[in-house]
Protein backbone atom coordinates (compact mmCIF):
# COMPACT_ATOMS: atom_id res chain seq x y z
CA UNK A 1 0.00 0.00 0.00
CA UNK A 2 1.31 3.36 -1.32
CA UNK A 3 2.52 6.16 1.89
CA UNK A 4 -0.38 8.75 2.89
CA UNK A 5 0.05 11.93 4.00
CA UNK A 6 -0.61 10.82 7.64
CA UNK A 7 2.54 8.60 7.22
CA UNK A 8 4.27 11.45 5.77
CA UNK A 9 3.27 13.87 9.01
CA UNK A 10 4.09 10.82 11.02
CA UNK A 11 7.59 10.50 10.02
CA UNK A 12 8.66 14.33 10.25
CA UNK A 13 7.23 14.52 13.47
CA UNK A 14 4.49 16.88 12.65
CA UNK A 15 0.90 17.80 12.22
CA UNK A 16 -1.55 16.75 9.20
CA UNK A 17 -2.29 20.08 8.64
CA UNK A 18 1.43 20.97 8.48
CA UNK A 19 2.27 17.98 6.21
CA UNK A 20 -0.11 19.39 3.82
CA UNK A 21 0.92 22.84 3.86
CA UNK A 22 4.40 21.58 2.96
CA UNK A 23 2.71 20.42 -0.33
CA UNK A 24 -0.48 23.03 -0.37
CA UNK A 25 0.63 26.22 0.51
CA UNK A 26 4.76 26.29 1.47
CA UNK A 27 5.14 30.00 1.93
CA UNK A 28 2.80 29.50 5.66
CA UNK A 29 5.98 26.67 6.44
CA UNK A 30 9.38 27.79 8.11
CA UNK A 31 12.03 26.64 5.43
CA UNK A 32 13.43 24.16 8.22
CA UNK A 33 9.75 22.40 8.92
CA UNK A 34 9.13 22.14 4.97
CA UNK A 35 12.42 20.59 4.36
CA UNK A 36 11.53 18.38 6.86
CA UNK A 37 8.65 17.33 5.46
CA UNK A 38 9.91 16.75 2.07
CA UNK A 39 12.49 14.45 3.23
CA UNK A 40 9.62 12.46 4.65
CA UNK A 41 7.97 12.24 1.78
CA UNK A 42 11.01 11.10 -0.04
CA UNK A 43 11.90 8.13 2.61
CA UNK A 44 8.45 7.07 1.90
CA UNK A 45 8.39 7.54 -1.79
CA UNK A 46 4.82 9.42 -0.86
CA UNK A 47 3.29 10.40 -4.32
CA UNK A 48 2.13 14.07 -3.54
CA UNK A 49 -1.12 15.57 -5.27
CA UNK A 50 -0.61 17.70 -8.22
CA UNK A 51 -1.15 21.24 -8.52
CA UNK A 52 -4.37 20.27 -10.77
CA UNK A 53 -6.21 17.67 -8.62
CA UNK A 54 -9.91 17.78 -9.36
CA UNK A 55 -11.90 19.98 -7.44
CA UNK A 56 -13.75 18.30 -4.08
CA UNK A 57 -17.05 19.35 -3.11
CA UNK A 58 -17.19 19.07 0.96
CA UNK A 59 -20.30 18.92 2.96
CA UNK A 60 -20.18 20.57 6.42
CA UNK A 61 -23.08 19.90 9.06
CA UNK A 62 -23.01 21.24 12.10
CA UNK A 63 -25.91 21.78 14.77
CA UNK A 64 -26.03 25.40 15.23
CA UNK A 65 -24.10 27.87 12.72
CA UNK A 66 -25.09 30.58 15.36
CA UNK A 67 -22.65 28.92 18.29
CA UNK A 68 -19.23 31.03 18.30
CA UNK A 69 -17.61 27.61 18.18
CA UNK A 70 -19.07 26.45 15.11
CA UNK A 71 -18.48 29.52 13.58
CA UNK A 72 -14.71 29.09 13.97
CA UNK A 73 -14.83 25.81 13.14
CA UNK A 74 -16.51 26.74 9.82
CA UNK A 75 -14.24 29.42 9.11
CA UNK A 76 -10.87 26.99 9.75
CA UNK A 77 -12.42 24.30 7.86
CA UNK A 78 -13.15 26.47 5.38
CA UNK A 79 -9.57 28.51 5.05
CA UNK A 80 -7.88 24.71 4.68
CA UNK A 81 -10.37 23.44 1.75
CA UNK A 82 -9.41 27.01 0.23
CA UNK A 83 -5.80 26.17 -0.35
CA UNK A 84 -6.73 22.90 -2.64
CA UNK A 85 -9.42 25.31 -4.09
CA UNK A 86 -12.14 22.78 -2.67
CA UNK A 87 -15.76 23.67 -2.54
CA UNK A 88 -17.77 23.64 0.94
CA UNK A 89 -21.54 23.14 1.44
CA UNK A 90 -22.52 23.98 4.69
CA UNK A 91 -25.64 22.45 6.35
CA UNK A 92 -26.72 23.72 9.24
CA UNK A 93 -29.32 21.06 11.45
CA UNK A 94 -30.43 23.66 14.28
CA UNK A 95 -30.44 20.83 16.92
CA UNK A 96 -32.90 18.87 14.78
CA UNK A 97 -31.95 14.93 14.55
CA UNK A 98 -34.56 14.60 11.97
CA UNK A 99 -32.94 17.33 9.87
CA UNK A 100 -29.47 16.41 10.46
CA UNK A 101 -30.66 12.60 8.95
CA UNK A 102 -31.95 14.57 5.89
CA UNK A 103 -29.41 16.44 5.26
CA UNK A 104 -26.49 13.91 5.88
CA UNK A 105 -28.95 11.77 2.99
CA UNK A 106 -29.13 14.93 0.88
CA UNK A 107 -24.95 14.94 0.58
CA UNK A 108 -24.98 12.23 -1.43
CA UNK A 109 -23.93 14.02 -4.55
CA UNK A 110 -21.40 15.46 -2.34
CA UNK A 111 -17.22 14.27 -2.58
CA UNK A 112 -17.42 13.73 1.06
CA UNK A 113 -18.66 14.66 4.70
CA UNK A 114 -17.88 16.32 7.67
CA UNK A 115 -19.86 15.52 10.59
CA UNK A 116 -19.52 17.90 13.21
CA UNK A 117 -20.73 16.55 16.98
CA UNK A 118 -23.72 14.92 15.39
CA UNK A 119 -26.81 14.39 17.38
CA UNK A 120 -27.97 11.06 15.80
CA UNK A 121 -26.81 7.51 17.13
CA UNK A 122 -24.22 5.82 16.00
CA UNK A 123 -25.46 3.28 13.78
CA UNK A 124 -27.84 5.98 11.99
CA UNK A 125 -25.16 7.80 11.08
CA UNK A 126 -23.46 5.19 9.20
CA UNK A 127 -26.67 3.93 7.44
CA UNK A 128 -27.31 7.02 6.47
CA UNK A 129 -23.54 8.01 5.30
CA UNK A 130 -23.02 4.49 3.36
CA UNK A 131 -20.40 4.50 1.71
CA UNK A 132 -19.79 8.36 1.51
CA UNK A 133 -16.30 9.41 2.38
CA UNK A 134 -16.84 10.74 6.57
CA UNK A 135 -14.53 12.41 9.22
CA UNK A 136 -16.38 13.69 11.97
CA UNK A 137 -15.51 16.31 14.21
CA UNK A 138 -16.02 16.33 17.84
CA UNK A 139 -17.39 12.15 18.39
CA UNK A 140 -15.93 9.18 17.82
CA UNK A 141 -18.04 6.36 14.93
CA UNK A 142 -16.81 3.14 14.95
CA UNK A 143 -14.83 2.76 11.48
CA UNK A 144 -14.89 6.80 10.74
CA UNK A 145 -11.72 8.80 11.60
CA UNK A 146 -12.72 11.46 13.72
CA UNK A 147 -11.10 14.18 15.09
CA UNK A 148 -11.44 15.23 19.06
CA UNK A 149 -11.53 18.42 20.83
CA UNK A 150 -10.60 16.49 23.96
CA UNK A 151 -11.94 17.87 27.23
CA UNK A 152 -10.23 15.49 29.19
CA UNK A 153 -7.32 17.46 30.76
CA UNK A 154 -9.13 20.85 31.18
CA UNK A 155 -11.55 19.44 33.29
CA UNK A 156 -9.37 17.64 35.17
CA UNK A 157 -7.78 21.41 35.92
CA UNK A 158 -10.74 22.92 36.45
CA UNK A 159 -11.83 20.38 39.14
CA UNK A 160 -8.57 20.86 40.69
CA UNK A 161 -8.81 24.44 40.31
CA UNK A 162 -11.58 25.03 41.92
CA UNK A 163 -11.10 22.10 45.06
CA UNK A 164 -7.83 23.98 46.32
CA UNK A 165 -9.79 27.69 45.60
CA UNK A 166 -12.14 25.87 48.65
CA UNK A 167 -15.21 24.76 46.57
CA UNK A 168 -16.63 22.08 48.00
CA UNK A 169 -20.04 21.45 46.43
CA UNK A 170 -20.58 21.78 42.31
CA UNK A 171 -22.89 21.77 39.56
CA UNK A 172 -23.02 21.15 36.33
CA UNK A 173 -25.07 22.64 33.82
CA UNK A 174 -26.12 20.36 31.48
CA UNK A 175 -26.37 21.00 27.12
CA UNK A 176 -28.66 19.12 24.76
CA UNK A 177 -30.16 15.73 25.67
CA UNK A 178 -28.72 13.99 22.62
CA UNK A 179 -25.51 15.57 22.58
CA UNK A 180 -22.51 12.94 22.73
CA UNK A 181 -20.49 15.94 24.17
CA UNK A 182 -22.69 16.58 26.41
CA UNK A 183 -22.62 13.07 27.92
CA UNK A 184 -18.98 12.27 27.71
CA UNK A 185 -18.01 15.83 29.65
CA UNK A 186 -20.82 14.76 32.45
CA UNK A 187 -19.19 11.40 32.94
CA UNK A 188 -15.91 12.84 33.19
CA UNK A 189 -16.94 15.39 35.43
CA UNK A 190 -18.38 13.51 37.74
CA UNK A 191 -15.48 11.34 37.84
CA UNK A 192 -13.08 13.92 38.86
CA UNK A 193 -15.48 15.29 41.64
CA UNK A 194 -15.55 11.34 43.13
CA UNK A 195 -11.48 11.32 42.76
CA UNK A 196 -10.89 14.87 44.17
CA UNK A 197 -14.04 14.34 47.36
CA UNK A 198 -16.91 17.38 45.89
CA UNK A 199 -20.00 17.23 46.03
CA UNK A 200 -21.97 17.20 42.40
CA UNK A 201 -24.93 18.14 41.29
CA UNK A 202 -26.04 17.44 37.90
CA UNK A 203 -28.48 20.10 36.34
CA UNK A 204 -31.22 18.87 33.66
CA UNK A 205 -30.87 19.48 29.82
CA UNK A 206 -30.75 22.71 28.52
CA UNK A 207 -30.37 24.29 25.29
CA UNK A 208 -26.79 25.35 24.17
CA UNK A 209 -27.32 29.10 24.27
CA UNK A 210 -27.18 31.63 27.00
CA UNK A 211 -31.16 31.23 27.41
CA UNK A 212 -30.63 27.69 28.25
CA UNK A 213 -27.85 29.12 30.73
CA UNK A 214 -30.33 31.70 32.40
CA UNK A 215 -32.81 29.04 32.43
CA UNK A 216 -30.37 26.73 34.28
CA UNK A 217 -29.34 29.58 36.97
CA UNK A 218 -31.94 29.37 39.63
CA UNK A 219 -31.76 26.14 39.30
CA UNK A 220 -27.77 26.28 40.07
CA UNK A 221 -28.23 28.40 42.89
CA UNK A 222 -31.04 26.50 44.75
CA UNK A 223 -28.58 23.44 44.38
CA UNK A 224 -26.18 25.26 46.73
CA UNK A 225 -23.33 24.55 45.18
CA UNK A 226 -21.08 27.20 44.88
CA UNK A 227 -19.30 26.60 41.60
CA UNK A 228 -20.72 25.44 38.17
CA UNK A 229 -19.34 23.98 35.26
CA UNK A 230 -21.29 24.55 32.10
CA UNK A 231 -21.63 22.74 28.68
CA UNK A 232 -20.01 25.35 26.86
CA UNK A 233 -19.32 29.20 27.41
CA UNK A 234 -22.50 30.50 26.00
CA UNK A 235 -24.29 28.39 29.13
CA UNK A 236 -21.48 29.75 31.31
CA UNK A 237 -22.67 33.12 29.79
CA UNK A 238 -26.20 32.52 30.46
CA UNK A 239 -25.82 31.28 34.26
CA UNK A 240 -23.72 34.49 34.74
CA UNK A 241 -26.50 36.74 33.51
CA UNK A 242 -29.33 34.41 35.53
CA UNK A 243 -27.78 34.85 38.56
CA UNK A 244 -27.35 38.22 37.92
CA UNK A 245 -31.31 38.71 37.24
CA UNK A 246 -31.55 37.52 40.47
CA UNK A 247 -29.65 40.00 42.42
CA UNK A 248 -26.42 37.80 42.56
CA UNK A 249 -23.07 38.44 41.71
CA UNK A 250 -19.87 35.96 40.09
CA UNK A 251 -17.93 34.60 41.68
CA UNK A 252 -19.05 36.52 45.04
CA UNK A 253 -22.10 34.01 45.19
CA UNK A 254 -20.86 31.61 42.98
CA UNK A 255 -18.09 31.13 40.43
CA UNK A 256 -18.70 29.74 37.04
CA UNK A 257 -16.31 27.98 34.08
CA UNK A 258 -17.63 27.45 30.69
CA UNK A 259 -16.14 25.22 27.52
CA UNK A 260 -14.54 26.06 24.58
CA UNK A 261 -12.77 30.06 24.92
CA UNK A 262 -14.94 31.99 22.63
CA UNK A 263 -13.56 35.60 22.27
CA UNK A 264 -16.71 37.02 23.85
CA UNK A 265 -16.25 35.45 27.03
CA UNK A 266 -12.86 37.16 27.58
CA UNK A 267 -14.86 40.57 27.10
CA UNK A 268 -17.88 40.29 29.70
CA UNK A 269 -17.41 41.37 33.07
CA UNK A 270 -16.26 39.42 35.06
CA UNK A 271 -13.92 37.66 32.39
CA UNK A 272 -14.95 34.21 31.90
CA UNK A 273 -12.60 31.06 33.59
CA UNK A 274 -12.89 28.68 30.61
CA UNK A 275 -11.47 25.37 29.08
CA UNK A 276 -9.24 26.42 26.04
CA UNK A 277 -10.22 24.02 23.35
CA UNK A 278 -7.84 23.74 19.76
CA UNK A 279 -11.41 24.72 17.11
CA UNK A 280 -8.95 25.86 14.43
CA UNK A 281 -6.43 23.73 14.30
CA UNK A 282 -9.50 20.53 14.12
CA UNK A 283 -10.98 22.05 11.38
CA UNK A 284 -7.90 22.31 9.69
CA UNK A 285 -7.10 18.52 10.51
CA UNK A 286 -10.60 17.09 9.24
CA UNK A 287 -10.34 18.97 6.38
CA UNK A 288 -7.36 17.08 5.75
CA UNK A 289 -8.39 13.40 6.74
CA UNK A 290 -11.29 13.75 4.74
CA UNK A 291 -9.12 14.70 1.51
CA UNK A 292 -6.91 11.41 2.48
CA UNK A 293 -10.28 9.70 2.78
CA UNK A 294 -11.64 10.76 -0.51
CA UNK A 295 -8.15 9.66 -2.19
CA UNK A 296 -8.78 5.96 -0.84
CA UNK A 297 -6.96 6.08 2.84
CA UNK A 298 -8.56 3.57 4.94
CA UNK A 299 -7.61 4.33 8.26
CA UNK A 300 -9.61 5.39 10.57
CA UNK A 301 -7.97 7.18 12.88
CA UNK A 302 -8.59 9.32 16.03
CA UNK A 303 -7.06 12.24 16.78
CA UNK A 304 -7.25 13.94 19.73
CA UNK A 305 -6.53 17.61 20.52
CA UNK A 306 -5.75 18.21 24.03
CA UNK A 307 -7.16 20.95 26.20
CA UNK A 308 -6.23 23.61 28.71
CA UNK A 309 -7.88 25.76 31.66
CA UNK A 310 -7.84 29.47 31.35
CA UNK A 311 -8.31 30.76 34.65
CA UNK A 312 -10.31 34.44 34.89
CA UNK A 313 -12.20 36.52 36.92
CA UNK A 314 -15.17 34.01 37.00
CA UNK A 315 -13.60 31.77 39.73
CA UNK A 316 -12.84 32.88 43.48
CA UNK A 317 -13.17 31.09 46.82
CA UNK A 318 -16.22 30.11 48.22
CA UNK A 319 -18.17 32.47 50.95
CA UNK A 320 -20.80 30.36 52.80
CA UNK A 321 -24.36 30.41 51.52
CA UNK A 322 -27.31 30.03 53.78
């Protein structure tokens, strides 16, 4: 079997993205990492694309194009199809499983498909897909590769964080029902309040926005916890404002940490503590194993992009709460 690129970015000890870059666009590449590259590619007798590959048509679906994240995502996906002169087709689901099964169907004229956190189950997914090229971004499918915004390691920070801040008792506040995200961060979560001794509370289901955060903030409060992890920043957001209707004030009453760094949440007041998560650079990367999937690479790899706590103004010590 003929090297990939993946082999390729393997063997110089880089990134996909870079790998293709080296081949793609050179002048983003210091001269050092593109020789580098190229010498890989030589050792492996890798047959790089030609300036005049055909022109891929990429479907994007993601389940809210109004969410800051997906936004980025779009835009990094879209920047890395750019420099092959690939075509995207963005679909946007707005939390609908029905629509996001219609829409995945309704690629099928399409080169190939990029899933991002998909709502639907599993095996729907691939009946639906067939035998349509398919990275997905954000979930792991059993025989898709996928790439990971792992939350892993920021949440373990953030637990840790706020234990030796004093925190004793925390929520979280919970995103869509049939999110996989959603699921996999409340699992960890409430692993790392067993390992580190805090008290959790789990919140119900709410919507992804900063309604379902200020819909989620009495809630949080009458828990009496006095720290909350949300589902992403735009929850965070939401349970900031919420508490705020209510005459409260973060962190004095309670802090709050959201997901995922939007800009935004840097600008409110007070700044938002948040887990840093790498949007560009997995956009960039599934752009990238889908064009090696399309070409007839059938590994189906995982890649996983760590994560990191940004600590800000929305975290403090405890005071006790009646």
């Amino acid at each position: 079997m003929s090297a990939t690129l993946t082999d390729v970015a393997r063997r110089a000890g880089v990134s996909l993205a870079t790998a293709s870059r080296a081949f793609g666009d050179p002048s983003r590449l210091a001269t050092a990492t593109r020789e580098k590259v190229i010498r890989a590619a030589l050792d492996l007798e890798y047959a790089a694309p030609q300036a005049a590959q055909a022109t891929r048509t990429l479907g994007v679906v993601v389940p809210d194009v109004s969410n800051p994240v997906y936004g980025a995502l779009i835009r990094s996906i879209n920047a890395q199809a750019w420099h092959g002169r690939h075509r995207v087709m963005l679909f946007n689901t707005d939390e609908n499983p029905h629509r996001e099964r219609e829409q995945i169907e309704e690629g099928g004229q399409l080169d190939g498909l990029l899933l991002c956190s998909p709502r639907l189950t599993e095996d729907e997914i691939i009946n639906h897909a067939g035998d349509r090229p398919l990275v997905v971004v954000n979930r792991e499918i059993s025989g898709a590769p996928s790439v990971m915004m792992d939350t892993d390691h920021g949440l373990r920070q953030t637990v840790e964080h706020l234990g030796a801040l004093g925190h004793h008792h925390i929520a979280y506040a919970a995103g869509p029902l049939h999110s996989w995200a959603d699921g996999r961060r409340a699992d960890t979560i409430t692993a790392l309040s067993e390992e580190f001794g805090l008290e959790l509370t789990r919140l119900t289901h709410h919507a992804a926005s900063i309604l379902g955060g200020r819909a989620a903030a009495a809630t949080a409060m009458a828990s009496k916890a006095t720290a909350v992890i949300a589902y992403n920043d735009l929850v965070a957001l939401g349970v900031q404002a919420g508490i705020a209707d209510l005459g409260l004030r973060c962190p004095d009453d309670i802090s709050i940490v959201g997901i995922d760094d939007i800009e935004i949440g840097a600008a409110v007041q007070p700044p938002l503590t948040t887990v840093h998560l790498a949007i560009e650079r997995a956009g960039a990367l599934a752009v990238d194993l889908l064009l090696e999937k399309i070409a007839g690479s059938s590994e189906p790899t995982t890649y996983r992009l760590d994560s990191q706590l940004i600590v800000r103004g929305s975290t403090g010590r405890p005071k006790s709460r009646a």
